[in-house]
N, C-alpha and C. Protein backbone atom coordinates (compact mmCIF):
# COMPACT_ATOMS: atom_id res chain seq x y z
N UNK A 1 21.68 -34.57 -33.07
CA UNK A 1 20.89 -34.06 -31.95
C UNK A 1 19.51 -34.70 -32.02
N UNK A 2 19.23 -35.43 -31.08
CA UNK A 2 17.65 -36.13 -31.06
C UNK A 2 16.41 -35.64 -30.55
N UNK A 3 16.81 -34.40 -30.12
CA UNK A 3 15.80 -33.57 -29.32
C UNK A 3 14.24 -32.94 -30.69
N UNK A 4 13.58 -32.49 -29.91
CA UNK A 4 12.28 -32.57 -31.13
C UNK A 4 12.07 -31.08 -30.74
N UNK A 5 12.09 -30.06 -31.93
CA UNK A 5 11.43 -28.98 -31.53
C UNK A 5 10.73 -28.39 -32.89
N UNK A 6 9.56 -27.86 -32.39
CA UNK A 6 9.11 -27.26 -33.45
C UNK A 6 9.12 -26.25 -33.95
N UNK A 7 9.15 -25.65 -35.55
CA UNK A 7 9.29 -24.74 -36.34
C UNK A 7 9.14 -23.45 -35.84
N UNK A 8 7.92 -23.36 -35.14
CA UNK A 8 8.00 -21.59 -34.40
C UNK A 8 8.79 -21.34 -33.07
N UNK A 9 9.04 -22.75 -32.25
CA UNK A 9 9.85 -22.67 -31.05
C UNK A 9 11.49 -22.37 -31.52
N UNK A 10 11.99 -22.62 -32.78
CA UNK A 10 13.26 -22.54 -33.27
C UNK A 10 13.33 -21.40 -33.43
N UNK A 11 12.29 -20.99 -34.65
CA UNK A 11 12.25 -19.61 -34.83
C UNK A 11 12.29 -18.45 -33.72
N UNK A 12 11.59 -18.60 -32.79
CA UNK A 12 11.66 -17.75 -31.75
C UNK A 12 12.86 -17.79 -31.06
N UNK A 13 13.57 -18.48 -31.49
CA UNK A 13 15.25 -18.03 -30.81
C UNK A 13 16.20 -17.20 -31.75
N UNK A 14 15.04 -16.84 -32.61
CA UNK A 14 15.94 -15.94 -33.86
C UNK A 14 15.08 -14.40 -33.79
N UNK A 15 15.39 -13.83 -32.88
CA UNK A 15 14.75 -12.50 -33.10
C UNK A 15 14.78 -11.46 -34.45
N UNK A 16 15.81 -11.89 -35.10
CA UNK A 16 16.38 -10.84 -36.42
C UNK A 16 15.42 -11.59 -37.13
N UNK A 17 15.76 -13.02 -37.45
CA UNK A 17 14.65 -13.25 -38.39
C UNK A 17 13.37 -13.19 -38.03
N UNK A 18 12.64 -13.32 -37.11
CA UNK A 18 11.43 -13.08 -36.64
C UNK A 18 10.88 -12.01 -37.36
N UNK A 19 12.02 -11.33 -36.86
CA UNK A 19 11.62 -9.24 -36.92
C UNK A 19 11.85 -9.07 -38.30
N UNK A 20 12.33 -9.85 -39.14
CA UNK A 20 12.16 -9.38 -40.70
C UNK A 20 11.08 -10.51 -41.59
N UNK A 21 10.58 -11.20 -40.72
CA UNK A 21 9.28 -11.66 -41.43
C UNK A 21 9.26 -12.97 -41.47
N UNK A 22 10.80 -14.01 -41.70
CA UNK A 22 10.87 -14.99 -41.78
C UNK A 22 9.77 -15.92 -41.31
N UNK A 23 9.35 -16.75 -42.22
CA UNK A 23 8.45 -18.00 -41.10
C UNK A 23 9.08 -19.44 -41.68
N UNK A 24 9.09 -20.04 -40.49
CA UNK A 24 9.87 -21.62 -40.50
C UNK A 24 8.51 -22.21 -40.32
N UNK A 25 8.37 -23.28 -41.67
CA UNK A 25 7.18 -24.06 -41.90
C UNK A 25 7.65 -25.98 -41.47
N UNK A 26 8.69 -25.99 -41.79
CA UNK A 26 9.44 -27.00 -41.34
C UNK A 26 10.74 -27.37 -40.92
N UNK A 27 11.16 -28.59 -39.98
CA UNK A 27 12.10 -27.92 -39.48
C UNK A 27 12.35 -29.43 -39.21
N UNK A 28 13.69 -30.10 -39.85
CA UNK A 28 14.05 -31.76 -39.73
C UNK A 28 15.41 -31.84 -39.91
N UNK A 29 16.05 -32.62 -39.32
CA UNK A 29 17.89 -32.45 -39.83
C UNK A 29 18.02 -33.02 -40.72
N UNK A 30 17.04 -33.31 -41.99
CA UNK A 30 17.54 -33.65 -43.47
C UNK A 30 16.88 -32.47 -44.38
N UNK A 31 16.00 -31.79 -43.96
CA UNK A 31 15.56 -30.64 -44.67
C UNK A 31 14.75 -29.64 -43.88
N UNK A 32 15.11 -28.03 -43.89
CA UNK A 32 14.55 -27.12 -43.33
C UNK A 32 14.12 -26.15 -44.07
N UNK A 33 12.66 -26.11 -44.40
CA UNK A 33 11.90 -25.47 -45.22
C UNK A 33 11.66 -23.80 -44.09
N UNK A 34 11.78 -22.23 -45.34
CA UNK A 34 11.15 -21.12 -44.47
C UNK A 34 10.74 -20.55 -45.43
N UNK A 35 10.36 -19.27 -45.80
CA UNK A 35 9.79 -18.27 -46.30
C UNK A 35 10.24 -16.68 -45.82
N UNK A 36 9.93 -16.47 -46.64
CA UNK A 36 9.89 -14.83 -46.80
C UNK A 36 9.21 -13.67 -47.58
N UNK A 37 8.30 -13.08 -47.22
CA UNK A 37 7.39 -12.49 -48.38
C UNK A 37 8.09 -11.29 -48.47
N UNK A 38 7.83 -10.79 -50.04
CA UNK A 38 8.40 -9.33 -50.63
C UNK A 38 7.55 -8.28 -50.03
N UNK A 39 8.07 -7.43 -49.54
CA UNK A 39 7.40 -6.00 -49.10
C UNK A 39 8.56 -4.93 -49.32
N UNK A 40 8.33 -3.66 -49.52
CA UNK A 40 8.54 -2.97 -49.91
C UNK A 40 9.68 -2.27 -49.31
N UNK A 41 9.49 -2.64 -47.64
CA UNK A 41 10.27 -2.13 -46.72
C UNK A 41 11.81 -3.19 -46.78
N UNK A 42 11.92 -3.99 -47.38
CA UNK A 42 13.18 -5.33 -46.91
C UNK A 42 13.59 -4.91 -48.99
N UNK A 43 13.18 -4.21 -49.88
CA UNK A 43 13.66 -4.07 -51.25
C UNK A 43 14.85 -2.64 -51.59
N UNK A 44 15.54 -3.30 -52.54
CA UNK A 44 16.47 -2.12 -53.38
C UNK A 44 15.81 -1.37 -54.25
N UNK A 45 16.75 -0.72 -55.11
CA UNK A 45 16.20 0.21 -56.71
C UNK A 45 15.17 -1.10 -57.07
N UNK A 46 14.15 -0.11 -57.55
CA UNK A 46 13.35 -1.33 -58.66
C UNK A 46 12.63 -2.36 -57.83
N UNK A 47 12.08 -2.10 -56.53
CA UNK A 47 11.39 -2.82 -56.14
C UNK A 47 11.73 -4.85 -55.61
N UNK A 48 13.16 -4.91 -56.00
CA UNK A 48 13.87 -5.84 -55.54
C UNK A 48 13.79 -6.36 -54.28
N UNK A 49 13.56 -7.82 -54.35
CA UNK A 49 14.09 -8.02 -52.64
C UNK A 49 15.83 -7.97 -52.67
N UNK A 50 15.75 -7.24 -51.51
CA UNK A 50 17.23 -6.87 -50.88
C UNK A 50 18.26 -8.00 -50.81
N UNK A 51 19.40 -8.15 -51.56
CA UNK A 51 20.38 -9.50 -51.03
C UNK A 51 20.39 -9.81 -50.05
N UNK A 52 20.78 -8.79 -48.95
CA UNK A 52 20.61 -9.19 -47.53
C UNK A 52 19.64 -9.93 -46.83
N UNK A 53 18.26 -9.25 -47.29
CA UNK A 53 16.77 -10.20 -46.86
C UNK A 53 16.98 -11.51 -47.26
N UNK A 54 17.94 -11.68 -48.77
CA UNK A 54 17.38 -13.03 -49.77
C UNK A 54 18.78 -13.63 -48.37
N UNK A 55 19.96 -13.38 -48.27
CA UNK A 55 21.05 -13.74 -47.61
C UNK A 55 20.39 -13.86 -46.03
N UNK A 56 19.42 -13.07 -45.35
CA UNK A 56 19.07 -13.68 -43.73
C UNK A 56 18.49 -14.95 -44.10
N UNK A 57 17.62 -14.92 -44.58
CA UNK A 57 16.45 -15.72 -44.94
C UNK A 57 17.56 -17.70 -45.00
N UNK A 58 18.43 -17.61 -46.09
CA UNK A 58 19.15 -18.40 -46.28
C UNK A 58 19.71 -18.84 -44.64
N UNK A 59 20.31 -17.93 -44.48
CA UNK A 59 21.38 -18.20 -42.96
C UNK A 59 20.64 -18.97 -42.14
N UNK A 60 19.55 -17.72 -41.77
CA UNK A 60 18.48 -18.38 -40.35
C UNK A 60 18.18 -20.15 -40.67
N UNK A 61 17.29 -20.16 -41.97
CA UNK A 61 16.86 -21.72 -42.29
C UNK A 61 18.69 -22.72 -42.11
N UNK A 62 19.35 -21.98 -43.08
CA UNK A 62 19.94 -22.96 -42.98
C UNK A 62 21.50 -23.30 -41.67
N UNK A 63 21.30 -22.13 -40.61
CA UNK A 63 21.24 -22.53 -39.03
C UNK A 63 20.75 -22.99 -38.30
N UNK A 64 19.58 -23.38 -39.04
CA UNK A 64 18.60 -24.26 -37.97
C UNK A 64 18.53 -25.84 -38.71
N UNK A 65 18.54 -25.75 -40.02
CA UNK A 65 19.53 -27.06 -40.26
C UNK A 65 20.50 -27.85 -39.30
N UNK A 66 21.57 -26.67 -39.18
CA UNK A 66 22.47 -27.12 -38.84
C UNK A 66 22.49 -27.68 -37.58
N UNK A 67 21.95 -26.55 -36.59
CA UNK A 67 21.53 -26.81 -35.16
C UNK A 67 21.20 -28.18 -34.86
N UNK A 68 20.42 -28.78 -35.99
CA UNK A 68 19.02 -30.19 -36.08
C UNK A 68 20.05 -31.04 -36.24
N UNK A 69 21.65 -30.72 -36.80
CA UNK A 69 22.66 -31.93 -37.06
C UNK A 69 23.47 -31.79 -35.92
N UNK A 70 24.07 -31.29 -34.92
CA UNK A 70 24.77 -31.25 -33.98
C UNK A 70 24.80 -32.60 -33.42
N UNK A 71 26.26 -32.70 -33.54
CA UNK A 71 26.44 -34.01 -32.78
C UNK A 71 26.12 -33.87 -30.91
N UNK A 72 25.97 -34.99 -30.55
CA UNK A 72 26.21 -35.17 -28.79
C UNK A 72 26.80 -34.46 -28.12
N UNK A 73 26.35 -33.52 -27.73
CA UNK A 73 27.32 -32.74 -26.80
C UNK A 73 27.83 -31.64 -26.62
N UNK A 74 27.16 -30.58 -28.10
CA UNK A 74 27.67 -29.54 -28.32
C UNK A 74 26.60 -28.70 -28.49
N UNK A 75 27.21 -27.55 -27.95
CA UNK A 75 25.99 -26.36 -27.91
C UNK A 75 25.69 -25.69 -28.60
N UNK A 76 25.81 -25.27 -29.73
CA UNK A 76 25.57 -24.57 -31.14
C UNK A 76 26.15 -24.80 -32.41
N UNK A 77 25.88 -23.63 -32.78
CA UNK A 77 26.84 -23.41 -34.08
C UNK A 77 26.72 -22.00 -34.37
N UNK A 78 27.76 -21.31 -34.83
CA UNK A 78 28.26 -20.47 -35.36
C UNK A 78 28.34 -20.02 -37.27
N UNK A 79 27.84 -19.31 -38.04
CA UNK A 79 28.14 -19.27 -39.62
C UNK A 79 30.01 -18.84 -39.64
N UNK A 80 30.34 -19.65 -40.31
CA UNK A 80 31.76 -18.52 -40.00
C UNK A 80 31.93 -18.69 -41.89
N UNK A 81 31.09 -19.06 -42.90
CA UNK A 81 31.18 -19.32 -44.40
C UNK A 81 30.08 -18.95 -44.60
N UNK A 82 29.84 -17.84 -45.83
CA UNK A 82 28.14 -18.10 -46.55
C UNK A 82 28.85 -17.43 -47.85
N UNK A 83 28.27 -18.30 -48.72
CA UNK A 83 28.50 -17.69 -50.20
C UNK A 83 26.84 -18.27 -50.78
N UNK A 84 26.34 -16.99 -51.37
CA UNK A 84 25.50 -17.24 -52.08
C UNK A 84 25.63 -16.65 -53.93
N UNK A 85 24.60 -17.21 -54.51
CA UNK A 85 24.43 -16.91 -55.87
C UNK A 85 23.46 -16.61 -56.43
N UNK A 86 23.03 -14.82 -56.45
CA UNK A 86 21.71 -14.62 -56.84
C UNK A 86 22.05 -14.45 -58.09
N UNK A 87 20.54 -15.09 -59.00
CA UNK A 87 20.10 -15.65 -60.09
C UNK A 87 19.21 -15.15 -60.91
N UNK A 88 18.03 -14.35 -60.02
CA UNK A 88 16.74 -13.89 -60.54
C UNK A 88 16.21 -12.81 -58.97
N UNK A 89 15.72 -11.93 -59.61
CA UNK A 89 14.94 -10.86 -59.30
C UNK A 89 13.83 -10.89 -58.16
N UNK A 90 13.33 -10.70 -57.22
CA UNK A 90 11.79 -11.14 -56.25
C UNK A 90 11.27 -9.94 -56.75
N UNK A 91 10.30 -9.70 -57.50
CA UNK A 91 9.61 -8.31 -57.25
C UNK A 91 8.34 -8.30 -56.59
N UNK A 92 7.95 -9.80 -56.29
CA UNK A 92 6.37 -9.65 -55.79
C UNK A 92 6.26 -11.14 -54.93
N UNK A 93 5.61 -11.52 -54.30
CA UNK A 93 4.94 -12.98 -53.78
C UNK A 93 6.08 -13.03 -52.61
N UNK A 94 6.47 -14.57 -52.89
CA UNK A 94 7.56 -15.04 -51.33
C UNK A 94 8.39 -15.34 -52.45
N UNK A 95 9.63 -15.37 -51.34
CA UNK A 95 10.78 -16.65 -51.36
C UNK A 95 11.06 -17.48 -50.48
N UNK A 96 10.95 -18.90 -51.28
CA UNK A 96 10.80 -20.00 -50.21
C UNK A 96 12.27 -20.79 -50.06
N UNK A 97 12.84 -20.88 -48.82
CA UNK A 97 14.28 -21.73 -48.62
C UNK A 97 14.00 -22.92 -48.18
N UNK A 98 14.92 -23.80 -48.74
CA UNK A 98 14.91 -25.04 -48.27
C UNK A 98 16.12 -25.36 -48.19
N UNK A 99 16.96 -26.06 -46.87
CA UNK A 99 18.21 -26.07 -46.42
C UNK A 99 18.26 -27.52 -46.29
N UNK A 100 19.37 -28.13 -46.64
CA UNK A 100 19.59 -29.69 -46.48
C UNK A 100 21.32 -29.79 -46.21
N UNK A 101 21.77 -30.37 -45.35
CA UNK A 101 22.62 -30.83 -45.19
C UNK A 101 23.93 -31.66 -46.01
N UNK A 102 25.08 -31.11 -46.60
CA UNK A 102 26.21 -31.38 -47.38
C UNK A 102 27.01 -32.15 -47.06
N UNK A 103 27.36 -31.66 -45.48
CA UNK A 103 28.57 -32.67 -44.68
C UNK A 103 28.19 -32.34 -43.14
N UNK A 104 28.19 -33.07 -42.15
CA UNK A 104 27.85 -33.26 -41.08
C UNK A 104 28.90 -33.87 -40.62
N UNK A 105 30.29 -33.06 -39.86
CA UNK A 105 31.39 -33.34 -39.13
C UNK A 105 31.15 -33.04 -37.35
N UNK A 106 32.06 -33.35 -37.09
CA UNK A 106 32.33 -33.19 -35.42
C UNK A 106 32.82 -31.52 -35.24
N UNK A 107 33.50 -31.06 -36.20
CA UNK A 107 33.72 -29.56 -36.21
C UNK A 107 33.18 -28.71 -36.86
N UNK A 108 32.51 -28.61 -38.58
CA UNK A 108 31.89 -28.44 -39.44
C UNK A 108 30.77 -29.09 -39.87
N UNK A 109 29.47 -27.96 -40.22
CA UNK A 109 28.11 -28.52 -40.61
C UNK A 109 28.24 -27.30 -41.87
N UNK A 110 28.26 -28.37 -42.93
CA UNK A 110 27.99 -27.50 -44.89
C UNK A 110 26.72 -27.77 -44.73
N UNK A 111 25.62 -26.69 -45.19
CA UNK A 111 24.82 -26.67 -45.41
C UNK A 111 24.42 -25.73 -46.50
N UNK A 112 23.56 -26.32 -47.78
CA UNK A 112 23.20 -25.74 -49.12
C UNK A 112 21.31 -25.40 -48.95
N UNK A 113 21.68 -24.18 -49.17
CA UNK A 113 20.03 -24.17 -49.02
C UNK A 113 19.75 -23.13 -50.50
N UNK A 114 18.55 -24.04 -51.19
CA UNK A 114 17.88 -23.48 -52.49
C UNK A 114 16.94 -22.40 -51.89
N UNK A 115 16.64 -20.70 -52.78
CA UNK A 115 15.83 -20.12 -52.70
C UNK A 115 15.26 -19.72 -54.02
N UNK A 116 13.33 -20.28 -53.81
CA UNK A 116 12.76 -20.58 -55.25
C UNK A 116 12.07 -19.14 -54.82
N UNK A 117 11.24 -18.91 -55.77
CA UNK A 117 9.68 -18.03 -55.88
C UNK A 117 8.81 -18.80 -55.75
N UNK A 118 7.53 -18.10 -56.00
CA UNK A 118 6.32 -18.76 -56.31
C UNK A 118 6.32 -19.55 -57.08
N UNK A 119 6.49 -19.42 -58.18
CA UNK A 119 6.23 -20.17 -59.30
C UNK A 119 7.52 -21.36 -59.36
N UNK A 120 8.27 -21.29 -58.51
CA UNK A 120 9.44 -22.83 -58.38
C UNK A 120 10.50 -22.37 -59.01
N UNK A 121 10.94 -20.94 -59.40
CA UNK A 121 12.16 -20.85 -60.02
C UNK A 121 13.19 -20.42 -59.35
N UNK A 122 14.15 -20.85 -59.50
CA UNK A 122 15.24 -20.46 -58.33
C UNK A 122 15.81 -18.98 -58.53
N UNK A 123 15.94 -18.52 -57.42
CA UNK A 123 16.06 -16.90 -56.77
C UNK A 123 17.73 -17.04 -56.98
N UNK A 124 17.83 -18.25 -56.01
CA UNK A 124 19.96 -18.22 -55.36
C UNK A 124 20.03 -19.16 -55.13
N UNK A 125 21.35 -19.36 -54.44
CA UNK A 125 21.51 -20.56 -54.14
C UNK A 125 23.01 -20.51 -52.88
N UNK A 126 22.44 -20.49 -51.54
CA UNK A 126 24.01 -20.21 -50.48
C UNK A 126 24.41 -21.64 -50.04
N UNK A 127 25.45 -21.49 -50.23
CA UNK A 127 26.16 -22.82 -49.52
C UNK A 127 27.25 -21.97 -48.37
N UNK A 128 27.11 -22.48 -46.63
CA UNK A 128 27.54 -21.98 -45.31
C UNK A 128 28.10 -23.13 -44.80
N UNK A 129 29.00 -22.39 -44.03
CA UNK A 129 29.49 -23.19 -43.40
C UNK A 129 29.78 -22.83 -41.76
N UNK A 130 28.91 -23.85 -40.79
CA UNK A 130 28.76 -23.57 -39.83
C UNK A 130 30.27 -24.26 -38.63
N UNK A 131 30.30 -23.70 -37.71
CA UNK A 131 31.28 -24.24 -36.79
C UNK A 131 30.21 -24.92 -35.78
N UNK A 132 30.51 -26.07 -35.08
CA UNK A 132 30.60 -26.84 -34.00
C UNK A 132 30.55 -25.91 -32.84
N UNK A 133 30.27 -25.25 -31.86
CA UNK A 133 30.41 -24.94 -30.85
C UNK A 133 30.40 -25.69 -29.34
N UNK A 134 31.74 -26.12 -28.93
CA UNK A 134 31.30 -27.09 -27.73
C UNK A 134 30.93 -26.46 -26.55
N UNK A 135 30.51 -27.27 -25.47
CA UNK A 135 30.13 -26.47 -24.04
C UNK A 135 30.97 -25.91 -23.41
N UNK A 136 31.49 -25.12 -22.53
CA UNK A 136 32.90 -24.19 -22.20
C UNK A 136 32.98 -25.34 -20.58
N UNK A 137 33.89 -26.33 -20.65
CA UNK A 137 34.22 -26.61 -19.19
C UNK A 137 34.04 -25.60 -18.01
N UNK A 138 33.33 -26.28 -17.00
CA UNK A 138 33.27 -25.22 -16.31
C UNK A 138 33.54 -24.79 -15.00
């Protein structure tokens, strides 16, 4: 896809992530950098960020990856795969994602996106797998 859009114009087509804090700092079809800061309201027992928060956070960035790889002609993409692997704990600061591209097919976009902390240590790690969505003849 050759079209150029920027990081908060993407984001704003993601209302869920919007509404849970997400911010997209960069946004390229070889790497899609976002964030997420710990608050109290998105945590489990013990002051944890929530899997789910650490699991949107992943999706959103690394759907907009995917979006940035779409071949000619097709109108989205869909998650229909996410497996992640949490590693370590958030109790305080951000978590930062960075999504890069695995395989870039005509039907399938793999996309692996790392989530560090502050200090650069890795949180998880999801690897998704998006569907192709073509335009509906019409």
């Amino acid at each position: 896809m050759t079209s150029h859009f920027e990081p908060a114009e993407l984001l704003a087509t993601m209302p869920f992530a919007a509404g849970l804090g997400i911010e997209l700092r960069e946004a390229t079809a070889e790497r899609t950098v976002g964030s997420l800061a710990w608050s109290p309201e998105v945590c489990t027992a013990g002051g944890a960020l929530h899997g789910g928060a650490l699991m949107a956070l992943a999706d959103s960035v690394g759907a907009v990856c995917a979006y940035l790889n779409l071949p000619e002609g097709a109108a989205g993409t869909s998650t229909v795969e996410s497996k992640t692997n949490f590693l370590r704990a958030l109790t305080s600061g951000h978590v930062h994602a960075t999504a890069r591209p695995l395989h870039i097919g005509g039907t399938l976009i793999v996309v692996q996106t790392e989530l560090r902390d502050d200090r650069d240590r890795l949180v998880g790690q999801t690897t998704q797998t998006q569907i192709v969505l073509r335009k509906q003849a019409g």
